[in-house]
N, C-alpha and C. Protein backbone atom coordinates (compact mmCIF):
# COMPACT_ATOMS: atom_id res chain seq x y z
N UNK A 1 -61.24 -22.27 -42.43
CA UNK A 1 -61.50 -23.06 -41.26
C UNK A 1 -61.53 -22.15 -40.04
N UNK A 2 -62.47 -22.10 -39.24
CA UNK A 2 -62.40 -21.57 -38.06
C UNK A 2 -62.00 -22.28 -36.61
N UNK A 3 -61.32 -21.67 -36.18
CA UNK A 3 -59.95 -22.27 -34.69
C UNK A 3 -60.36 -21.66 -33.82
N UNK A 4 -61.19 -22.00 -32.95
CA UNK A 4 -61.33 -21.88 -31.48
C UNK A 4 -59.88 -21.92 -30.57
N UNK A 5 -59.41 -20.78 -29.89
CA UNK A 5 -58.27 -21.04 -28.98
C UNK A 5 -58.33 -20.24 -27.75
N UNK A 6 -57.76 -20.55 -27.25
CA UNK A 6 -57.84 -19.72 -25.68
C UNK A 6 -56.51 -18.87 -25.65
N UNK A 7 -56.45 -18.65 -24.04
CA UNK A 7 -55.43 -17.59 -23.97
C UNK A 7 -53.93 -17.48 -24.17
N UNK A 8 -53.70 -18.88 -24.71
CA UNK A 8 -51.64 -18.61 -25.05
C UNK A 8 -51.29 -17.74 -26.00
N UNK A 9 -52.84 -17.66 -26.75
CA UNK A 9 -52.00 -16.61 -28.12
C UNK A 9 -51.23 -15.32 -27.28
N UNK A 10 -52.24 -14.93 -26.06
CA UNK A 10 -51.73 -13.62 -25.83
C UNK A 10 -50.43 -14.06 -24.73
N UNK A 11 -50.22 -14.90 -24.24
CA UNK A 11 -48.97 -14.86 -23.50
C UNK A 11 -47.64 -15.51 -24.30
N UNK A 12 -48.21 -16.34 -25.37
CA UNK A 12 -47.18 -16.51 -26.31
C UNK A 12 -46.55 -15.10 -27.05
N UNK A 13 -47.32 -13.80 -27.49
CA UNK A 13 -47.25 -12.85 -28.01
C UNK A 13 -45.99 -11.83 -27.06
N UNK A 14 -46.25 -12.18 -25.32
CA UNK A 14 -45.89 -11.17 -24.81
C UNK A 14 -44.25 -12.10 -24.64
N UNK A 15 -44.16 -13.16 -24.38
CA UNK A 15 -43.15 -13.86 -24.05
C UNK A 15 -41.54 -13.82 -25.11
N UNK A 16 -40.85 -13.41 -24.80
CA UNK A 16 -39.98 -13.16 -26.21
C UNK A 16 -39.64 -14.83 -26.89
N UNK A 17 -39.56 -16.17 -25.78
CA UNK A 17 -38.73 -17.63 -26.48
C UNK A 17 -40.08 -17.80 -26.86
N UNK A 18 -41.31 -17.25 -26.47
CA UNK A 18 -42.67 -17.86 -27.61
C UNK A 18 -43.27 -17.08 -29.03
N UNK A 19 -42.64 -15.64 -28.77
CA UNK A 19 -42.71 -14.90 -30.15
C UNK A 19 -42.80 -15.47 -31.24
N UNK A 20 -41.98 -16.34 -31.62
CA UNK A 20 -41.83 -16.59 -33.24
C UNK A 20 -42.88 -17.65 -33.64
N UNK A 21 -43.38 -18.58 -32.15
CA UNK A 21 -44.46 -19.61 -32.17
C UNK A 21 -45.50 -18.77 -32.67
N UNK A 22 -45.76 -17.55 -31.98
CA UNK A 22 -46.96 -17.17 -32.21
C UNK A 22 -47.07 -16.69 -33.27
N UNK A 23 -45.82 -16.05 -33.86
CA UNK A 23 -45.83 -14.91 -35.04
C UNK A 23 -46.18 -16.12 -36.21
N UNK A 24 -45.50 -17.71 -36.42
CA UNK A 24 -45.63 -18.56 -37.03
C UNK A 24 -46.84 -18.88 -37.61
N UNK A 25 -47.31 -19.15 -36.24
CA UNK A 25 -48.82 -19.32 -36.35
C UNK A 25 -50.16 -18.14 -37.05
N UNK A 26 -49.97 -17.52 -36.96
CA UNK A 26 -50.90 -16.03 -36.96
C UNK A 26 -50.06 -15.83 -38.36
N UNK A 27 -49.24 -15.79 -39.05
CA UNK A 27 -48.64 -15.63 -40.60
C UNK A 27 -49.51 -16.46 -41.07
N UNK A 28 -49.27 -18.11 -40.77
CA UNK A 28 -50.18 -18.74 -41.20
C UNK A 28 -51.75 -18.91 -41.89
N UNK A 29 -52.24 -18.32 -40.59
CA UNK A 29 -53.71 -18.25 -40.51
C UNK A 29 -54.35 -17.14 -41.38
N UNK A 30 -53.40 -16.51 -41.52
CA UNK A 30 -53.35 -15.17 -42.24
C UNK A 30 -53.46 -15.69 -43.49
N UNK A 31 -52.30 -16.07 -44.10
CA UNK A 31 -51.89 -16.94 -45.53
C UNK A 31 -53.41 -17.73 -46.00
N UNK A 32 -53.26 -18.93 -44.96
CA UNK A 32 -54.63 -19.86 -45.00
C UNK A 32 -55.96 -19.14 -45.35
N UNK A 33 -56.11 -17.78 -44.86
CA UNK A 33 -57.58 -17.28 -44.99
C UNK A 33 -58.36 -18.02 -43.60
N UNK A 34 -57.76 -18.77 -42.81
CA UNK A 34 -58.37 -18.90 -42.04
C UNK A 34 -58.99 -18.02 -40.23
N UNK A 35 -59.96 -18.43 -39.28
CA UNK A 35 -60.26 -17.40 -38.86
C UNK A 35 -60.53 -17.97 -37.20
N UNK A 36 -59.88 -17.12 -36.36
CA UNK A 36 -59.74 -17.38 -35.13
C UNK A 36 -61.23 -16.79 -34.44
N UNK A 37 -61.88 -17.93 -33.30
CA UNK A 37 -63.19 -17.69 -32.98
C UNK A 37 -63.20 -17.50 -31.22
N UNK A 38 -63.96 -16.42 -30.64
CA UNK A 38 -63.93 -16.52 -29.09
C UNK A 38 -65.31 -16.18 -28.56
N UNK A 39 -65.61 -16.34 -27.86
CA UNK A 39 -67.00 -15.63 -27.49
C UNK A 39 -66.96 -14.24 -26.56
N UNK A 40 -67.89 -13.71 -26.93
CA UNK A 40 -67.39 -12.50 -26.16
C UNK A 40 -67.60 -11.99 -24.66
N UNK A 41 -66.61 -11.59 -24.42
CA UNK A 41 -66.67 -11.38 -22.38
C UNK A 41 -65.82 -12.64 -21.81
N UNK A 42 -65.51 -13.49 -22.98
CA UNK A 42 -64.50 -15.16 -22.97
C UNK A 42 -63.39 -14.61 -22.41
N UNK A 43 -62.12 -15.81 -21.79
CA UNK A 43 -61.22 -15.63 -20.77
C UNK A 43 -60.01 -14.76 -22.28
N UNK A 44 -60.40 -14.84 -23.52
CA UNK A 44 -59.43 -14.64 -24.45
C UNK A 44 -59.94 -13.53 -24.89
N UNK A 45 -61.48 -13.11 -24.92
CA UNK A 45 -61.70 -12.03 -25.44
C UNK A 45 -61.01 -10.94 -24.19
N UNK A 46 -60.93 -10.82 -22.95
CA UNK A 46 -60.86 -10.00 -21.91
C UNK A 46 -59.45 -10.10 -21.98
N UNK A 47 -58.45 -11.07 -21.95
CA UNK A 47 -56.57 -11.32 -22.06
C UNK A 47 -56.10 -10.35 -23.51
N UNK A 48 -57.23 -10.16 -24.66
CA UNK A 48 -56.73 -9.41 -25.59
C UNK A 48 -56.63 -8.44 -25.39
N UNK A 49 -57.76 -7.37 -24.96
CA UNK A 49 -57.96 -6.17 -24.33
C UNK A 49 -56.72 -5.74 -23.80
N UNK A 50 -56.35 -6.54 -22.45
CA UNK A 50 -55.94 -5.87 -21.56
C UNK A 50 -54.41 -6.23 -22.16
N UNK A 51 -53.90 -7.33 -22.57
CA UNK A 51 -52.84 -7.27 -23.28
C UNK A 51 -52.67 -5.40 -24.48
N UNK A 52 -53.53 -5.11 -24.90
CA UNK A 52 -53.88 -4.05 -25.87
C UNK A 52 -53.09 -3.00 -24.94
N UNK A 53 -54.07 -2.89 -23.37
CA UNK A 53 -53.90 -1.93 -22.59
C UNK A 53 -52.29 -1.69 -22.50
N UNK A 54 -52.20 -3.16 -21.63
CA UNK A 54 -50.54 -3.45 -20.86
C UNK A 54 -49.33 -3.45 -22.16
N UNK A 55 -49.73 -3.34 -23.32
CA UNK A 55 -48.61 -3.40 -24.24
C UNK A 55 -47.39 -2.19 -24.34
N UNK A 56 -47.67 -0.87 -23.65
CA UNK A 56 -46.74 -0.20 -23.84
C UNK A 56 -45.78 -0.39 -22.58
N UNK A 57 -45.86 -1.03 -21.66
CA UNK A 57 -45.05 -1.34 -20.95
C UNK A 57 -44.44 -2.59 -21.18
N UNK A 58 -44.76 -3.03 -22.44
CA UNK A 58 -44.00 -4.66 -23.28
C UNK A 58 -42.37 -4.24 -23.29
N UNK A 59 -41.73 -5.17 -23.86
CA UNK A 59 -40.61 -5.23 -25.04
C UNK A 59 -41.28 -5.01 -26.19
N UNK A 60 -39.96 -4.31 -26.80
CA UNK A 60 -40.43 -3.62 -27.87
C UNK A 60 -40.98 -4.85 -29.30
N UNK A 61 -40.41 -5.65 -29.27
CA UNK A 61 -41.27 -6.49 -29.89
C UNK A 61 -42.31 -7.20 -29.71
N UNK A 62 -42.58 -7.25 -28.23
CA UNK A 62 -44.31 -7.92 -27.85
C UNK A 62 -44.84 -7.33 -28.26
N UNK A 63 -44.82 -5.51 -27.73
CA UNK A 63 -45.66 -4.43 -28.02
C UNK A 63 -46.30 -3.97 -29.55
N UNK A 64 -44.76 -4.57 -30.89
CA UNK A 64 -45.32 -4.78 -32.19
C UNK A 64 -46.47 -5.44 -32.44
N UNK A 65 -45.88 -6.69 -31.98
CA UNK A 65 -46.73 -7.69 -32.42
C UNK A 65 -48.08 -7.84 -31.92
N UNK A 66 -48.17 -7.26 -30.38
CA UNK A 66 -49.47 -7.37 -29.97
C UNK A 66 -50.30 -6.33 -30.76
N UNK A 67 -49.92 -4.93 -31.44
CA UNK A 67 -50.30 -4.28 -32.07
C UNK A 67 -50.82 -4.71 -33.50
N UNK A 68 -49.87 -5.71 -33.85
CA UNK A 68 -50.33 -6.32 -35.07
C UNK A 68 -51.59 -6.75 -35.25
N UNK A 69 -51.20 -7.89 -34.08
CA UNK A 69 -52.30 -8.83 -33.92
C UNK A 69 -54.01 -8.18 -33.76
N UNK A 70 -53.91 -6.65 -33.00
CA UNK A 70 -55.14 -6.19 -32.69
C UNK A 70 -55.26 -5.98 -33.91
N UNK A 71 -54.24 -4.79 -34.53
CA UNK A 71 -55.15 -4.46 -36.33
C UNK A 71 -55.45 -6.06 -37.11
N UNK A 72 -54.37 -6.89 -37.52
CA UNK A 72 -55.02 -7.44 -38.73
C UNK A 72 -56.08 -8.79 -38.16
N UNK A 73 -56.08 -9.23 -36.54
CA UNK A 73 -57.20 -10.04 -36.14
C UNK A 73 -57.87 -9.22 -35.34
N UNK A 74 -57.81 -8.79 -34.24
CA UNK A 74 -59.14 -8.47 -33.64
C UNK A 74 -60.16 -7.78 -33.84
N UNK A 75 -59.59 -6.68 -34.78
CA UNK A 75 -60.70 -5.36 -35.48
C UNK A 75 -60.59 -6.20 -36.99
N UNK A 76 -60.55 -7.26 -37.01
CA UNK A 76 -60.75 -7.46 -38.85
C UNK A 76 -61.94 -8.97 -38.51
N UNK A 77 -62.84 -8.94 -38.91
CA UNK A 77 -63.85 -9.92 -38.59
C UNK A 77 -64.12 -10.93 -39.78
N UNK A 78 -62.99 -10.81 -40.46
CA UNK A 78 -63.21 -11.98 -41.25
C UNK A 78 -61.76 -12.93 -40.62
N UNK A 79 -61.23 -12.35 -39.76
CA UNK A 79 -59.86 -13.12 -38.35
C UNK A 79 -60.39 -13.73 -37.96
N UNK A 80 -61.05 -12.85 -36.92
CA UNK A 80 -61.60 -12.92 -35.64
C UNK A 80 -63.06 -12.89 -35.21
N UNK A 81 -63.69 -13.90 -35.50
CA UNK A 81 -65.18 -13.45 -35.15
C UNK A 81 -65.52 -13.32 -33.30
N UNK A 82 -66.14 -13.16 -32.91
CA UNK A 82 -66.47 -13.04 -31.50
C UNK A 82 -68.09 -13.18 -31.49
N UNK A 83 -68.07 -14.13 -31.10
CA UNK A 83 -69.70 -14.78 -30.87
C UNK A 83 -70.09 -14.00 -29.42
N UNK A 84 -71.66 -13.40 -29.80
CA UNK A 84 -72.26 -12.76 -28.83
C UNK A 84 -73.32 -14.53 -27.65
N UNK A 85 -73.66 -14.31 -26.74
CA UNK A 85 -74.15 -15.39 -26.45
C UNK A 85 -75.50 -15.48 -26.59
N UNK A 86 -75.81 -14.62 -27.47
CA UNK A 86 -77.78 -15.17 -28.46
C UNK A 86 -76.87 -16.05 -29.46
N UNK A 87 -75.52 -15.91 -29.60
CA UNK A 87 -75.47 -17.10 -30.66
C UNK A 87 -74.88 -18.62 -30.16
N UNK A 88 -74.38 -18.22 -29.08
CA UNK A 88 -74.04 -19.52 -28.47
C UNK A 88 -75.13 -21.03 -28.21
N UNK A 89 -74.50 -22.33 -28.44
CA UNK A 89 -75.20 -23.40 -28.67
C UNK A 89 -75.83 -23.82 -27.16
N UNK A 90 -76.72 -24.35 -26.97
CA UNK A 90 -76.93 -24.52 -25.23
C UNK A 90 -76.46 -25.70 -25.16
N UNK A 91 -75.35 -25.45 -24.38
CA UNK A 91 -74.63 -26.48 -23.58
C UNK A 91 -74.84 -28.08 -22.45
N UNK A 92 -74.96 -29.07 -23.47
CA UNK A 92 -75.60 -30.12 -22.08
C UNK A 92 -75.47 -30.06 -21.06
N UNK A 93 -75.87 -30.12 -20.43
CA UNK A 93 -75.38 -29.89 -18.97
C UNK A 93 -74.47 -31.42 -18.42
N UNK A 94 -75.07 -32.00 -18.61
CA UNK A 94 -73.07 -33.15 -18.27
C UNK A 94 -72.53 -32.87 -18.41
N UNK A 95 -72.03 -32.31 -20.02
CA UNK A 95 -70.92 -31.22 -20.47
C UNK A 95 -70.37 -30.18 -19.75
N UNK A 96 -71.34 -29.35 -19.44
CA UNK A 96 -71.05 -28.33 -19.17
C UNK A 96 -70.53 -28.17 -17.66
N UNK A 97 -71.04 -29.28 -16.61
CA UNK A 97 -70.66 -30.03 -14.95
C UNK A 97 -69.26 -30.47 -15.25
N UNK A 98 -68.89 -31.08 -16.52
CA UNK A 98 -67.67 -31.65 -16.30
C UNK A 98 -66.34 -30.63 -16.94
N UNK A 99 -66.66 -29.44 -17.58
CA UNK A 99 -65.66 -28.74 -18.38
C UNK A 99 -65.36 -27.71 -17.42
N UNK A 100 -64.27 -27.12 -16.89
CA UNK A 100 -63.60 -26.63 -16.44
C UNK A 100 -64.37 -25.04 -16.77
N UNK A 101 -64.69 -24.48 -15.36
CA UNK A 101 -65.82 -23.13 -15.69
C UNK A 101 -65.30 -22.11 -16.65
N UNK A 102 -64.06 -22.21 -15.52
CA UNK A 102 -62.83 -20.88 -16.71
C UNK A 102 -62.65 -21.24 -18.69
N UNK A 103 -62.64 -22.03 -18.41
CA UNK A 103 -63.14 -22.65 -20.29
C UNK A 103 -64.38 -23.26 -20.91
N UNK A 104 -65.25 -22.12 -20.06
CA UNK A 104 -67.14 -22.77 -21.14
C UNK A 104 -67.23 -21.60 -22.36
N UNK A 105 -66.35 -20.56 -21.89
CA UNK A 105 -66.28 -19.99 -24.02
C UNK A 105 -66.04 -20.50 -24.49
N UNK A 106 -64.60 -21.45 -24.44
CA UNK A 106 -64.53 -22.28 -25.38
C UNK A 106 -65.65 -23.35 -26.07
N UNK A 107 -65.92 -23.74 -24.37
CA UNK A 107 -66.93 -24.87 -25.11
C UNK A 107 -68.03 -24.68 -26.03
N UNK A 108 -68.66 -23.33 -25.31
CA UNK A 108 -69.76 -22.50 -26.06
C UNK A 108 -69.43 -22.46 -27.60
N UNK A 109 -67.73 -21.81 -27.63
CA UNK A 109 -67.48 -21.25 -29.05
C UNK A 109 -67.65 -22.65 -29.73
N UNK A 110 -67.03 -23.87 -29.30
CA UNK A 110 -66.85 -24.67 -30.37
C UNK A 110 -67.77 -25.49 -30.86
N UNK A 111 -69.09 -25.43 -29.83
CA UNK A 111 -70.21 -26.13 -30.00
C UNK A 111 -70.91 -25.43 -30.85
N UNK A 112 -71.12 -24.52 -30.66
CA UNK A 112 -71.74 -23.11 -31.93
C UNK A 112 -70.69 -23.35 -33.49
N UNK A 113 -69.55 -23.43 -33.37
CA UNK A 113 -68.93 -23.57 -34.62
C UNK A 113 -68.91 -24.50 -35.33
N UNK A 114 -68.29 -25.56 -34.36
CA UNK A 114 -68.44 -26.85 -34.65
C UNK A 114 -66.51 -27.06 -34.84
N UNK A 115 -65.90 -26.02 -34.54
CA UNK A 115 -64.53 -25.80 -34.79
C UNK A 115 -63.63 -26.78 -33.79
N UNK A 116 -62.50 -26.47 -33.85
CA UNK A 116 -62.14 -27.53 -32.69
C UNK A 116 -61.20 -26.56 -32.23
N UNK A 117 -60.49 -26.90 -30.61
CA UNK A 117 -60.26 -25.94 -29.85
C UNK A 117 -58.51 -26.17 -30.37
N UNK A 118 -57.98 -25.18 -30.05
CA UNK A 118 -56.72 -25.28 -29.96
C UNK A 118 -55.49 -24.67 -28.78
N UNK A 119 -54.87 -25.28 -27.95
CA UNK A 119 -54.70 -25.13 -26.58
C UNK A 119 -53.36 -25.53 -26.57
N UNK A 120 -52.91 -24.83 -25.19
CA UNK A 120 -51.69 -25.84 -24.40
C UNK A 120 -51.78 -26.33 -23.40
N UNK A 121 -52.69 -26.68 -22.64
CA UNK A 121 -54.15 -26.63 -21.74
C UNK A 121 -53.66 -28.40 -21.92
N UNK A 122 -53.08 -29.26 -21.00
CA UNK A 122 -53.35 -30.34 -21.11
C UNK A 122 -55.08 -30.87 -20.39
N UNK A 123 -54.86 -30.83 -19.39
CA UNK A 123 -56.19 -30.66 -18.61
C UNK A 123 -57.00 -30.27 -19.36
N UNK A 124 -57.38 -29.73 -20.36
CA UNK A 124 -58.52 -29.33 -21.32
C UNK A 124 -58.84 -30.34 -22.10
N UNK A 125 -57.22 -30.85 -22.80
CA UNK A 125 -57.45 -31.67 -23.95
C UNK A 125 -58.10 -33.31 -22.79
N UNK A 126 -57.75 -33.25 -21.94
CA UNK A 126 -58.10 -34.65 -21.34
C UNK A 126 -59.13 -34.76 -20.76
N UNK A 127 -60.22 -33.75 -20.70
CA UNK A 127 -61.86 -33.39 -20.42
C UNK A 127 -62.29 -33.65 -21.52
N UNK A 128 -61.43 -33.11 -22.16
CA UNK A 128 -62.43 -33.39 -23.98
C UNK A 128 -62.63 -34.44 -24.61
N UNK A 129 -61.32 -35.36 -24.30
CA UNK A 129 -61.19 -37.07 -24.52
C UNK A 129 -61.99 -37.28 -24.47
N UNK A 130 -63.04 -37.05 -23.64
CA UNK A 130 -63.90 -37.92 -22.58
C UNK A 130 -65.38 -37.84 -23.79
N UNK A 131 -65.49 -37.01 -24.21
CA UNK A 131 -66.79 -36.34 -25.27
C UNK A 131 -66.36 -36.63 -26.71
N UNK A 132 -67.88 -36.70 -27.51
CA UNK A 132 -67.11 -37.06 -28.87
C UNK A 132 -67.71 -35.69 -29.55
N UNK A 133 -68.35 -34.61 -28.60
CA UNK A 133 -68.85 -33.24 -29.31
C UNK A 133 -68.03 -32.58 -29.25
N UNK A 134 -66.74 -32.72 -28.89
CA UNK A 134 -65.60 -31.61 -28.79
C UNK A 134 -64.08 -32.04 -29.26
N UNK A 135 -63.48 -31.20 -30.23
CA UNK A 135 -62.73 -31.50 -30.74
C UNK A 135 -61.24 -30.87 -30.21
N UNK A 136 -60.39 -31.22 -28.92
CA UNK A 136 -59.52 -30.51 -28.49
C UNK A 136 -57.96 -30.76 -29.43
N UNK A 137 -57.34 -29.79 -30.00
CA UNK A 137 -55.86 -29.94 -30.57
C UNK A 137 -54.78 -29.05 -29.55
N UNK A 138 -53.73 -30.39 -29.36
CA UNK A 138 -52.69 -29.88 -28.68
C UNK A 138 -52.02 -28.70 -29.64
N UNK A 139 -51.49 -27.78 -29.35
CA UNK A 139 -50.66 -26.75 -29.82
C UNK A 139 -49.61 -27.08 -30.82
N UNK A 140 -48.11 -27.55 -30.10
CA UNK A 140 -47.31 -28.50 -30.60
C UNK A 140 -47.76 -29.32 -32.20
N UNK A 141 -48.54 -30.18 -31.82
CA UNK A 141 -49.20 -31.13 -32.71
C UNK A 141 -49.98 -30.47 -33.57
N UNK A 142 -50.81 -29.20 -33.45
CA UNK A 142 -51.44 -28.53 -34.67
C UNK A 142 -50.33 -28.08 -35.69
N UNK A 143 -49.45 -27.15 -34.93
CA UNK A 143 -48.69 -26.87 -35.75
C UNK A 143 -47.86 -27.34 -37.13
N UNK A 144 -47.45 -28.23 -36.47
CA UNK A 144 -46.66 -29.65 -37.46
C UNK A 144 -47.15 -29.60 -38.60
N UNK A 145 -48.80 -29.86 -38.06
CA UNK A 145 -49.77 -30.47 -39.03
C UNK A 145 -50.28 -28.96 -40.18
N UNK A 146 -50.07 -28.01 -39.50
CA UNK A 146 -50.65 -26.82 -40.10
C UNK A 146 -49.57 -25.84 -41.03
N UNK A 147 -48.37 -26.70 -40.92
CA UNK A 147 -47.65 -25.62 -41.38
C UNK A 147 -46.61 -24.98 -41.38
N UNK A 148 -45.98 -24.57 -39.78
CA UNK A 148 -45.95 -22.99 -39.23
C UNK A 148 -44.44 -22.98 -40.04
């Protein structure tokens, strides 16, 4: 299954009381075979990077884990795909007027996938209500359901 998500992975990663959420999750996905999707130049593709950069000035366990996370998802493309935008879906434009600018990778990614987003983003999930082409999952509530 491919999971569209935005940027908590990386501040869950750096945060030490959200560590184990994230580490939970990402074991998981791992286990599952399943594969995390962003588009590229996206608010998550650019937060990974620079998380990459800013990691040696982490705790010593963000700095693991964010290390992890680059080897076994971001350089492994059966994780992490990163959609270029010749592959992105063209966006209605109602859609695209009403979704929050800072999150049209997402929308891009999930309309191209067909995946559904996964967030802590209330404000996201309650734009998305509104559409029946977009599939927003609270964080919290995936989890439960997924596993961790």
């Amino acid at each position: 299954m491919d999971i569209v998500i935005d940027e908590w992975i990386v501040h869950y990663i750096a945060e030490p009381d959200k560590r184990n959420t994230a580490l939970g999750f990402l074991e998981r996905l791992l286990a599952k075979c399943d594969c995390l999707v962003t588009m590229k130049g996206g608010g998550l593709d650019r937060k990974v990077f620079q998380m990459a950069e800013e990691c040696a000035g982490c705790e010593v366990k963000s700095m693991k884990l964010a290390k992890w996370f680059m080897k076994v998802f971001r350089w492994n493309s059966d994780k992490f795909r990163v959609l270029e935008e010749s592959e992105a879906a063209v966006l209605p434009s109602g859609l695209e007027k009403a979704w929050p600018q800072d999150d049209l990778f997402l929308l891009k990614a999930t309309l191209s996938t067909g995946a559904p987003i996964l967030t802590i983003d209330g404000g996201l999930k309650s734009v998305a209500s509104e559409t029946k082409e977009v599939v927003v999952r609270m964080l919290d509530e995936f989890i439960e359901e997924y596993d961790c």
